[in-house]
C-alpha atoms as a PDB file:
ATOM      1  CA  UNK A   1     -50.354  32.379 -30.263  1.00  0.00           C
ATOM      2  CA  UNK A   2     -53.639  34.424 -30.300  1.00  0.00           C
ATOM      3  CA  UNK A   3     -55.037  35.130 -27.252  1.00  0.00           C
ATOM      4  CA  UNK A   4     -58.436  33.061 -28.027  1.00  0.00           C
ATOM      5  CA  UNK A   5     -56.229  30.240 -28.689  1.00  0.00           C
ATOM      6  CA  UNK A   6     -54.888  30.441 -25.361  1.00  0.00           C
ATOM      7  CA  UNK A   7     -56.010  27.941 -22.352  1.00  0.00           C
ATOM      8  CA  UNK A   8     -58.226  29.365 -20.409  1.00  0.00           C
ATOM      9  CA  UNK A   9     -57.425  29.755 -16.640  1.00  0.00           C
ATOM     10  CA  UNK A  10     -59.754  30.653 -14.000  1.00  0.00           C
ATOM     11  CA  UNK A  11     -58.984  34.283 -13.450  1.00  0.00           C
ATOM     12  CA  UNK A  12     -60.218  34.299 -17.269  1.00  0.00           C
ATOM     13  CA  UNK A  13     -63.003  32.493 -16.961  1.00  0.00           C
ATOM     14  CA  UNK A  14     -65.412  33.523 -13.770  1.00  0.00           C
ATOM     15  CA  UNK A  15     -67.375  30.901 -12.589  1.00  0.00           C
ATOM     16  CA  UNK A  16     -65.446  28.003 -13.534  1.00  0.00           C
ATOM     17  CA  UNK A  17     -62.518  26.314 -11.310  1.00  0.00           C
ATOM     18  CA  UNK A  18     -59.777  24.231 -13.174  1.00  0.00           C
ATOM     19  CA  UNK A  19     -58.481  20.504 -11.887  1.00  0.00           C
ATOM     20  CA  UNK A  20     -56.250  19.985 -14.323  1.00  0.00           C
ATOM     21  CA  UNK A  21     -55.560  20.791 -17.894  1.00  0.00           C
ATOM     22  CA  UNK A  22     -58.927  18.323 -19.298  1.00  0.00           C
ATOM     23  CA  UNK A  23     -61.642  18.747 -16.601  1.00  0.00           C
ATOM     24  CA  UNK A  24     -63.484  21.436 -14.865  1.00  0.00           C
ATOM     25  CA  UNK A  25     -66.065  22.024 -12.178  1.00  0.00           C
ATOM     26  CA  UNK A  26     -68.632  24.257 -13.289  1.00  0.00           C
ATOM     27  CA  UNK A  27     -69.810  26.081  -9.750  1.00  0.00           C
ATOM     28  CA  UNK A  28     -73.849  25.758  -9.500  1.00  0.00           C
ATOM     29  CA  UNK A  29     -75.391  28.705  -9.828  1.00  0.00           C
ATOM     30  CA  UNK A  30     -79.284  28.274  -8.685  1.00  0.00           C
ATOM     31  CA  UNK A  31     -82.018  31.181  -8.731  1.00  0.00           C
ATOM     32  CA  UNK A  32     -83.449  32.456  -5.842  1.00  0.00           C
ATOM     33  CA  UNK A  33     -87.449  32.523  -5.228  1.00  0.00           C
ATOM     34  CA  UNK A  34     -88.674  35.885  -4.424  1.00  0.00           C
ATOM     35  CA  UNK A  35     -89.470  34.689  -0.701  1.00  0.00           C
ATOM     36  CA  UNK A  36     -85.790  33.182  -0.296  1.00  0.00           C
ATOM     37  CA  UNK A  37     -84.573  36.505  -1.540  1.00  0.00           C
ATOM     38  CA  UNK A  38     -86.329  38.765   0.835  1.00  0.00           C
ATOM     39  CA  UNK A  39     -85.487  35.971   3.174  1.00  0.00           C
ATOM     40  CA  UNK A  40     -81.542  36.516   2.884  1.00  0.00           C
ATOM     41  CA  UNK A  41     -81.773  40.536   3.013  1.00  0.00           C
ATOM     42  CA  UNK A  42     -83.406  40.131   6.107  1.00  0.00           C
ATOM     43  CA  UNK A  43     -80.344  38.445   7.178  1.00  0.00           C
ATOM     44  CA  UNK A  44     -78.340  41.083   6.159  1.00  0.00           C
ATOM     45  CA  UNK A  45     -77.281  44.829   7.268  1.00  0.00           C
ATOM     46  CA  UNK A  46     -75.156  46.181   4.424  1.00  0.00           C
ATOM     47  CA  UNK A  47     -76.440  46.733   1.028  1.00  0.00           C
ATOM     48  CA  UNK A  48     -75.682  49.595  -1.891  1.00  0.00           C
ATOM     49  CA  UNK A  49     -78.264  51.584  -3.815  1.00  0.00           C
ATOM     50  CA  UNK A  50     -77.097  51.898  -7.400  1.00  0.00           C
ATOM     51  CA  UNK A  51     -78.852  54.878  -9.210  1.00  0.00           C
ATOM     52  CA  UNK A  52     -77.926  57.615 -12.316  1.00  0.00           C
ATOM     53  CA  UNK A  53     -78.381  61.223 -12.345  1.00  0.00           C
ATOM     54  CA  UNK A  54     -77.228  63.988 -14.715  1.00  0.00           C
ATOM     55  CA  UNK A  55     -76.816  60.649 -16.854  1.00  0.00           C
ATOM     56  CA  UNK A  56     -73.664  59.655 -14.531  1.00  0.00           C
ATOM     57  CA  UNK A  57     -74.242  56.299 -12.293  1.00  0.00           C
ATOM     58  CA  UNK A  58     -73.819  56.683  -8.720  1.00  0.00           C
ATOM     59  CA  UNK A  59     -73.031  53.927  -5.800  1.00  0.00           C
ATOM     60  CA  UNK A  60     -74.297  54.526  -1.757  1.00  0.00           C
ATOM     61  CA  UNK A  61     -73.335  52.087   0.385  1.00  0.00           C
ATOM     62  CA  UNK A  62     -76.162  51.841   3.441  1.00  0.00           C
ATOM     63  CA  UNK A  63     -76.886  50.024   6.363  1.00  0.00           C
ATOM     64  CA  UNK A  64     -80.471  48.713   5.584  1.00  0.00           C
ATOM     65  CA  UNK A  65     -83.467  46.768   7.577  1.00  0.00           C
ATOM     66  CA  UNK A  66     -86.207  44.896   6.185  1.00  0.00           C
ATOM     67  CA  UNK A  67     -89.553  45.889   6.792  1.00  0.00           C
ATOM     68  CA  UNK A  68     -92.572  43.984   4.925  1.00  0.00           C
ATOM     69  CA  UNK A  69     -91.273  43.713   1.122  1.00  0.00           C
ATOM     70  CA  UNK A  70     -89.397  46.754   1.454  1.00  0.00           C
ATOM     71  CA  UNK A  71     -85.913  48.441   2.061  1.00  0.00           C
ATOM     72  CA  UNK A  72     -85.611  51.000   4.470  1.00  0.00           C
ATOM     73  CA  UNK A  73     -81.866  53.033   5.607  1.00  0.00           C
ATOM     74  CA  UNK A  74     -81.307  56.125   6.989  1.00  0.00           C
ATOM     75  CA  UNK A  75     -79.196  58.564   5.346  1.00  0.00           C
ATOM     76  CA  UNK A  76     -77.727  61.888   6.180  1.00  0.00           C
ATOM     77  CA  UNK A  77     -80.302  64.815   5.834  1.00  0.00           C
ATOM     78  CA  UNK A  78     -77.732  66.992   3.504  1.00  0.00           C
ATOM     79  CA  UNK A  79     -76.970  63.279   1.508  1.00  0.00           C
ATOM     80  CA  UNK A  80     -76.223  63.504  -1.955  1.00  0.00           C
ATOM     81  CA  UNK A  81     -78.643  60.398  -2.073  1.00  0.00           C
ATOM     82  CA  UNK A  82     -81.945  62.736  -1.109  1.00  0.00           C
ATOM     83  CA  UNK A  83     -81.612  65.222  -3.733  1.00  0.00           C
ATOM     84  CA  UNK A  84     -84.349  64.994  -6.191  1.00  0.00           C
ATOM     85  CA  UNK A  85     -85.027  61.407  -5.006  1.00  0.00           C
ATOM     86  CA  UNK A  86     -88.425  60.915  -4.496  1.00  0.00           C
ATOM     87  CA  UNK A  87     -89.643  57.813  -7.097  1.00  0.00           C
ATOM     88  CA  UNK A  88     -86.370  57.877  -8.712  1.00  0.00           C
ATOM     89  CA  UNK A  89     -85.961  54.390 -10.369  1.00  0.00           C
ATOM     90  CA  UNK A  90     -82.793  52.457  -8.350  1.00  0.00           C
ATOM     91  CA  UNK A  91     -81.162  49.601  -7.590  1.00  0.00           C
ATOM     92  CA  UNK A  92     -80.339  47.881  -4.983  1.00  0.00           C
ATOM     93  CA  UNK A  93     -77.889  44.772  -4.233  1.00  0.00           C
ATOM     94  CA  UNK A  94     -77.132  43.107  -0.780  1.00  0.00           C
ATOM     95  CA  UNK A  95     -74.388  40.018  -1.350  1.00  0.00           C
ATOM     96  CA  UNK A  96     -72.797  37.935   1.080  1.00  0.00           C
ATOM     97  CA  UNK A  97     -70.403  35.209   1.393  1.00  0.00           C
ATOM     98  CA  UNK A  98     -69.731  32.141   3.198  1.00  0.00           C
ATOM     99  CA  UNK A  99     -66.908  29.267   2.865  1.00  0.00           C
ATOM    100  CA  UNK A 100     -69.094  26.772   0.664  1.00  0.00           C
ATOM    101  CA  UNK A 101     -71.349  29.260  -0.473  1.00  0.00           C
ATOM    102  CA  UNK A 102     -72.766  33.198  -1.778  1.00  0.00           C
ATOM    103  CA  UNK A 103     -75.632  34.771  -2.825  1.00  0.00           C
ATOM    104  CA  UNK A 104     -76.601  38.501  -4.201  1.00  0.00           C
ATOM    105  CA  UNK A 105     -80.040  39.495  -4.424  1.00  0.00           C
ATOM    106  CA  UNK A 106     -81.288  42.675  -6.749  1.00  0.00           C
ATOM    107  CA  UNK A 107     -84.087  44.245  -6.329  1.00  0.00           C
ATOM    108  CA  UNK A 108     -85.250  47.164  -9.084  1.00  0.00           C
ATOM    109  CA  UNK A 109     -87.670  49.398  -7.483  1.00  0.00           C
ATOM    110  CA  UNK A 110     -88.088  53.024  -6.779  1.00  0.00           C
ATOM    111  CA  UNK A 111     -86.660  55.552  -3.908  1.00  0.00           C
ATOM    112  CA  UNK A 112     -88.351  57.765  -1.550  1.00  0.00           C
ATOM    113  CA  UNK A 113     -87.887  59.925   1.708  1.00  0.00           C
ATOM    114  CA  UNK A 114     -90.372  59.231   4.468  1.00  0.00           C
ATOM    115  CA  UNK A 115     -91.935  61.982   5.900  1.00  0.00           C
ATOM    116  CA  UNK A 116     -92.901  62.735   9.370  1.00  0.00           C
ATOM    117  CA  UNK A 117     -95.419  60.330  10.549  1.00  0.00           C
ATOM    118  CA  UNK A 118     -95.321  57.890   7.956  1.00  0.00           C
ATOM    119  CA  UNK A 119     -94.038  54.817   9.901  1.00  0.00           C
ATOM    120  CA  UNK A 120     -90.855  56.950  11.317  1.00  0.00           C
ATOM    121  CA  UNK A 121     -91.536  55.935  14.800  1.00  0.00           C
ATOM    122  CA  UNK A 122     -92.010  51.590  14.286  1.00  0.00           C
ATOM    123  CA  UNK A 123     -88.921  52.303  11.810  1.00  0.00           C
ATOM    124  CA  UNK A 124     -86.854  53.677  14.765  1.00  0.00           C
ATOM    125  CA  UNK A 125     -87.326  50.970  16.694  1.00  0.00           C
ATOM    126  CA  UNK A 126     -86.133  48.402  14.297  1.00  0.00           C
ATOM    127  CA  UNK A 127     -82.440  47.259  14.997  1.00  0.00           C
ATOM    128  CA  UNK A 128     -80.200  48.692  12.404  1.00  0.00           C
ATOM    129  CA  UNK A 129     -76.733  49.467  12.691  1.00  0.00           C
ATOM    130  CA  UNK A 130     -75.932  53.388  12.468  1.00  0.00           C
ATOM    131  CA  UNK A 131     -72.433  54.525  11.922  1.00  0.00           C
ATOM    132  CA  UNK A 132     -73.076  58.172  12.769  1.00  0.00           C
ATOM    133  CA  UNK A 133     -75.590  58.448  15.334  1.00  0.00           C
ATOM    134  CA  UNK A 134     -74.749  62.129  15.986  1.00  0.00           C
ATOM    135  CA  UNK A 135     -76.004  63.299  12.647  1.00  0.00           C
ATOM    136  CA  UNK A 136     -79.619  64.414  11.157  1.00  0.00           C
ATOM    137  CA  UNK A 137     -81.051  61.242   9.317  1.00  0.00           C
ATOM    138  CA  UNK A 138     -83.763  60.979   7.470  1.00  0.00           C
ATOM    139  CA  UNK A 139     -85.471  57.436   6.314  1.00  0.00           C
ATOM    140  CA  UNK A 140     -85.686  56.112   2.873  1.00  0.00           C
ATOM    141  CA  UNK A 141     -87.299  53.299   1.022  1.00  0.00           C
ATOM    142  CA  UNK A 142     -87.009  51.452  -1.808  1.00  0.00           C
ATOM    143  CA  UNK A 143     -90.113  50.300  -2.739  1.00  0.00           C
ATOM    144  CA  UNK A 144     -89.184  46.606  -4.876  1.00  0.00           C
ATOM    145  CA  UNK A 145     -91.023  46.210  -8.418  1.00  0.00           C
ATOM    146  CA  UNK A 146     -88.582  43.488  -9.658  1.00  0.00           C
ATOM    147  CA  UNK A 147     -86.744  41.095  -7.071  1.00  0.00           C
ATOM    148  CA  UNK A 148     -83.711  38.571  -8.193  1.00  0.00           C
ATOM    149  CA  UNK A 149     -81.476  36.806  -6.462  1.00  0.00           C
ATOM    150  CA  UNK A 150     -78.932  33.880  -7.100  1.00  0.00           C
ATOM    151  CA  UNK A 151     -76.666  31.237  -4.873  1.00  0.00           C
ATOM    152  CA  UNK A 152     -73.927  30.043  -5.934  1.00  0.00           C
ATOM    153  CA  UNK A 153     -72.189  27.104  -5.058  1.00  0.00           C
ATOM    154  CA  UNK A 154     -68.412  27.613  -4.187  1.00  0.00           C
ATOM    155  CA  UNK A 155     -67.096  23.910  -3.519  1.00  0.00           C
ATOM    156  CA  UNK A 156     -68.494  22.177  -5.471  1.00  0.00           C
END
């Protein structure tokens, strides 16, 4: 039998959870405003910044805070993330899941390094969680230009 005859099962088919062999539950999926979106990253500490260079995609993960409708982490001052950064067009995704439910926000916006005296010292007061305190850091922010998020419904 060809495999596009075959019944599909829910490894195949993300998204959808199988009953029995003639129903399924389609999980809810429902957008996310841009304030509930900024609303959940602020609820959140772990994110990844997506970006390409030398045409090759790269993934950081950071620990991140929320500050206005930005994203601000610290990073290692040698970081492979710095280097020829500054309005580099990125990504950046923050996700998190519960029993009943999820949600992943995007946002599309542009990197840069902070430099001395540009909001460094209300930034290092903000609680973020720092798994190398020892080390030379630097701040950097992702300035949004595009914000999406989604929730999806797990039981339903």
């Amino acid at each position: 039998m060809s495999s596009w005859l075959r019944h599909p099962t829910p490894s195949r088919t993300p998204g959808v959870r199988f009953l029995n062999r003639s129903s399924c539950v389609v999980n809810p999926i429902t957008r996310l405003t841009r304030d509930e979106a900024w609303e959940l990253l602020a609820t959140s500490q772990i994110g990844r910044i997506a970006s390409a260079r030398d045409g090759a995609p790269d993934i950081f993960p950071v620990n991140y805070v929320v500050f206005g409708e930005d994203i601000y982490f610290r990073t290692a001052a040698d970081s492979r993330l710095r280097v020829d950064c500054d309005n580099r067009a990125v990504a950046f995704e923050s996700a998190w899941q519960l029993s009943e439910n999820a949600w992943s926000v995007v946002i599309l916006g542009h990197l840069r390094t902070l430099t001395l005296g540009s909001d460094q010292e209300i930034l290092d007061k903000l609680p973020i969680l720092d798994f190398a305190p020892d080390r030379p850091y630097v701040w950097m922010q992702v300035s949004a230009d595009d914000v999406r998020g989604r929730r999806f419904s797990l039981n339903t």
